[in-house]
C-alpha atoms as a PDB file:
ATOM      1  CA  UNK A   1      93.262  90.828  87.388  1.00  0.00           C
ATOM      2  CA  UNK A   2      96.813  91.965  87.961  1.00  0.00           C
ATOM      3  CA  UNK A   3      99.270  90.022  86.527  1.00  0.00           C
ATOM      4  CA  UNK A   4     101.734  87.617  89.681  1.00  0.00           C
ATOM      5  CA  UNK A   5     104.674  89.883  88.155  1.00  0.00           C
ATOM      6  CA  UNK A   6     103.424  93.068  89.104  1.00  0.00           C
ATOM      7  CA  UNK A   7     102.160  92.053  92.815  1.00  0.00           C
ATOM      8  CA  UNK A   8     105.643  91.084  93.147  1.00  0.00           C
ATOM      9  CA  UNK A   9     107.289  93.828  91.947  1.00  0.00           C
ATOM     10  CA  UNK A  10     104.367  96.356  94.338  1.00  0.00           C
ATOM     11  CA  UNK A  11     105.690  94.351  97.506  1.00  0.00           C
ATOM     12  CA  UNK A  12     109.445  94.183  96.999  1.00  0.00           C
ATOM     13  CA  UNK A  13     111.890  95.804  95.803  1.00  0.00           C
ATOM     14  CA  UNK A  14     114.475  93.660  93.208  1.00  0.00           C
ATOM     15  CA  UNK A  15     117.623  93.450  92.317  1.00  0.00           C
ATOM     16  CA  UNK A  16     117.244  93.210  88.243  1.00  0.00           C
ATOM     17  CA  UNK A  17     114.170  92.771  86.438  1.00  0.00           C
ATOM     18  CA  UNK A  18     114.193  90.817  83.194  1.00  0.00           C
ATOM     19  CA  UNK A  19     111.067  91.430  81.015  1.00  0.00           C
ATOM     20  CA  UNK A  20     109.976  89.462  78.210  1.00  0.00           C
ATOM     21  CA  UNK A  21     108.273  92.130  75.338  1.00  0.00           C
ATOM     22  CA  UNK A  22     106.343  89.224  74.785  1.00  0.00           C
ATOM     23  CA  UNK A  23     104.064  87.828  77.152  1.00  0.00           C
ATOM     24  CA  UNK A  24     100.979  86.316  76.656  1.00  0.00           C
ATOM     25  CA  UNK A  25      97.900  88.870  78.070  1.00  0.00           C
ATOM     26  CA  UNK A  26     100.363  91.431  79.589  1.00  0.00           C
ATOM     27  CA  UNK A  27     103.177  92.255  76.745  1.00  0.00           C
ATOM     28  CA  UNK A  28     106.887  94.008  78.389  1.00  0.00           C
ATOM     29  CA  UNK A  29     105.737  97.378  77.726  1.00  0.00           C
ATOM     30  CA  UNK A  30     102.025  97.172  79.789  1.00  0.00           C
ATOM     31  CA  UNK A  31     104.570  95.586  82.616  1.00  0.00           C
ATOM     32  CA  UNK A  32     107.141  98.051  82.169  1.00  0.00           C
ATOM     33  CA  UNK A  33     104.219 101.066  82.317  1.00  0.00           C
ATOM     34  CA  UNK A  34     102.916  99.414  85.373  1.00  0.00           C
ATOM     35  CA  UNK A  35     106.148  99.401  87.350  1.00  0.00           C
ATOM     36  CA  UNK A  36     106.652 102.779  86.299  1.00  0.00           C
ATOM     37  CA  UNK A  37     103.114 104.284  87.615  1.00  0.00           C
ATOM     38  CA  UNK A  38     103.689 102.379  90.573  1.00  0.00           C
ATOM     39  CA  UNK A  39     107.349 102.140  91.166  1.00  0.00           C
ATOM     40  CA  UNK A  40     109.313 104.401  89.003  1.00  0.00           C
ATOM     41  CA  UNK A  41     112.917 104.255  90.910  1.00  0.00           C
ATOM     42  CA  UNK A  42     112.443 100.306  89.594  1.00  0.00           C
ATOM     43  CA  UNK A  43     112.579 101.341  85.856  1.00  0.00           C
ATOM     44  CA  UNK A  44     116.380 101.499  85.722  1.00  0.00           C
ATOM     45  CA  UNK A  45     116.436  97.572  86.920  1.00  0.00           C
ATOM     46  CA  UNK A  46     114.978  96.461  83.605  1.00  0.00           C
ATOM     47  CA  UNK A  47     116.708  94.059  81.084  1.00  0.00           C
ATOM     48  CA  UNK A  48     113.684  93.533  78.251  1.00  0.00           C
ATOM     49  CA  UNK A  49     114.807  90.335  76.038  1.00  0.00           C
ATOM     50  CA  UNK A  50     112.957  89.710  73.094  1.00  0.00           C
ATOM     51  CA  UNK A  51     113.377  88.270  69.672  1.00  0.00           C
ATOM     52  CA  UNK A  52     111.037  90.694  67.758  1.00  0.00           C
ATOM     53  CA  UNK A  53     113.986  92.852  66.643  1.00  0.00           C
ATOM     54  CA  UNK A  54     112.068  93.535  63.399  1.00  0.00           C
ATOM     55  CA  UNK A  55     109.685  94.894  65.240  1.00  0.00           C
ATOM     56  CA  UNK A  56     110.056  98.689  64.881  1.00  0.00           C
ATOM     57  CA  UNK A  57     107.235  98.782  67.604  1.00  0.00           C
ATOM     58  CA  UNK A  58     109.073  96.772  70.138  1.00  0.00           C
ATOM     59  CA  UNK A  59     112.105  98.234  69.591  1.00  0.00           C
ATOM     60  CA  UNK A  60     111.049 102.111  69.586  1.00  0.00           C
ATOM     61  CA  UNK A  61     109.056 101.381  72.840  1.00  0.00           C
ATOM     62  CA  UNK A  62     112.991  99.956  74.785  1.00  0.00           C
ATOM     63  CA  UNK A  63     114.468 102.968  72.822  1.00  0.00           C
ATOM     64  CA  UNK A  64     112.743 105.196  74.708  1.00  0.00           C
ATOM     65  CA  UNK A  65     112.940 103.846  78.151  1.00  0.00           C
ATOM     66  CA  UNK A  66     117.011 104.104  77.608  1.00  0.00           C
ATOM     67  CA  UNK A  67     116.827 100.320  79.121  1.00  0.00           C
ATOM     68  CA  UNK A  68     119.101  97.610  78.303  1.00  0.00           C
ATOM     69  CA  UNK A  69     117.802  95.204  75.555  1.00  0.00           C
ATOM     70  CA  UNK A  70     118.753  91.328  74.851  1.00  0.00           C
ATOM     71  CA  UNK A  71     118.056  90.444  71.164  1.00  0.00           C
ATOM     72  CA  UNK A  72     117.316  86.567  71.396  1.00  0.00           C
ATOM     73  CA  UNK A  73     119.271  84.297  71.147  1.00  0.00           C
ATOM     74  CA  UNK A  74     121.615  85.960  73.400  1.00  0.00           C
ATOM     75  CA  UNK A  75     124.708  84.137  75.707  1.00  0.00           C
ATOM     76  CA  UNK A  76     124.523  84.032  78.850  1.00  0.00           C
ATOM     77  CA  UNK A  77     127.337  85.870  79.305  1.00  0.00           C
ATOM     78  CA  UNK A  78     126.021  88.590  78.001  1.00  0.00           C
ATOM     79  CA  UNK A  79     122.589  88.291  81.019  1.00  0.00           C
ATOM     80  CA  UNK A  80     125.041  88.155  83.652  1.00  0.00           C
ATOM     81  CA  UNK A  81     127.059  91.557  82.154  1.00  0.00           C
ATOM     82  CA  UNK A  82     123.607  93.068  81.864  1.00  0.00           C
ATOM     83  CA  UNK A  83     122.652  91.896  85.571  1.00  0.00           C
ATOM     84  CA  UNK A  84     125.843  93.824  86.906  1.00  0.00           C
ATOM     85  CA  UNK A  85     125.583  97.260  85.147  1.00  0.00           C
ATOM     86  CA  UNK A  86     122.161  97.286  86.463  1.00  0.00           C
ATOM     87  CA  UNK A  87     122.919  96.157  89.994  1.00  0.00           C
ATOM     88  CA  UNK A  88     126.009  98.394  90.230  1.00  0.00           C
ATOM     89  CA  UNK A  89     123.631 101.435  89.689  1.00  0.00           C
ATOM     90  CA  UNK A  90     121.403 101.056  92.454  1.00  0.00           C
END
């Protein structure tokens, strides 16, 4: 069963995507890998946010996709500032 985020993302394309790393039954990086089999010019939309910045899994997996992270609890000031340098690339 594919997850409703990923049909979305297969029929249209978005502005920003903000990921949770921590989802229940399909975790940030499964999403992110998904949108990147199916999708790849998508990849550079991605904002993950999580609060697992302990977590040297989590946080090798967004160093390597070079996206922009959000350690919780983050303002929103600094969503919308994330939302525009990834909209201003496109």
């Amino acid at each position: 069963q594919m997850p409703e985020g990923v049909k979305r993302i297969l029929a249209h394309d978005f502005d920003a995507i903000i990921c949770d790393m921590v989802m229940p039954n399909f975790p940030g990086d499964m999403f992110y890998k998904a949108v990147q089999r199916a999708r790849p010019h998508l990849c550079q939309r991605f904002i993950f946010i999580t609060g697992h910045q302990r977590e040297p899994k989590v946080v090798d997996f967004i160093k390597q996709t070079g996206r922009i992270a959000l350690w919780k609890p983050f303002e929103m000031r600094q969503l919308f500032a994330a939302v525009e340098t990834v909209t201003s690339t496109k």
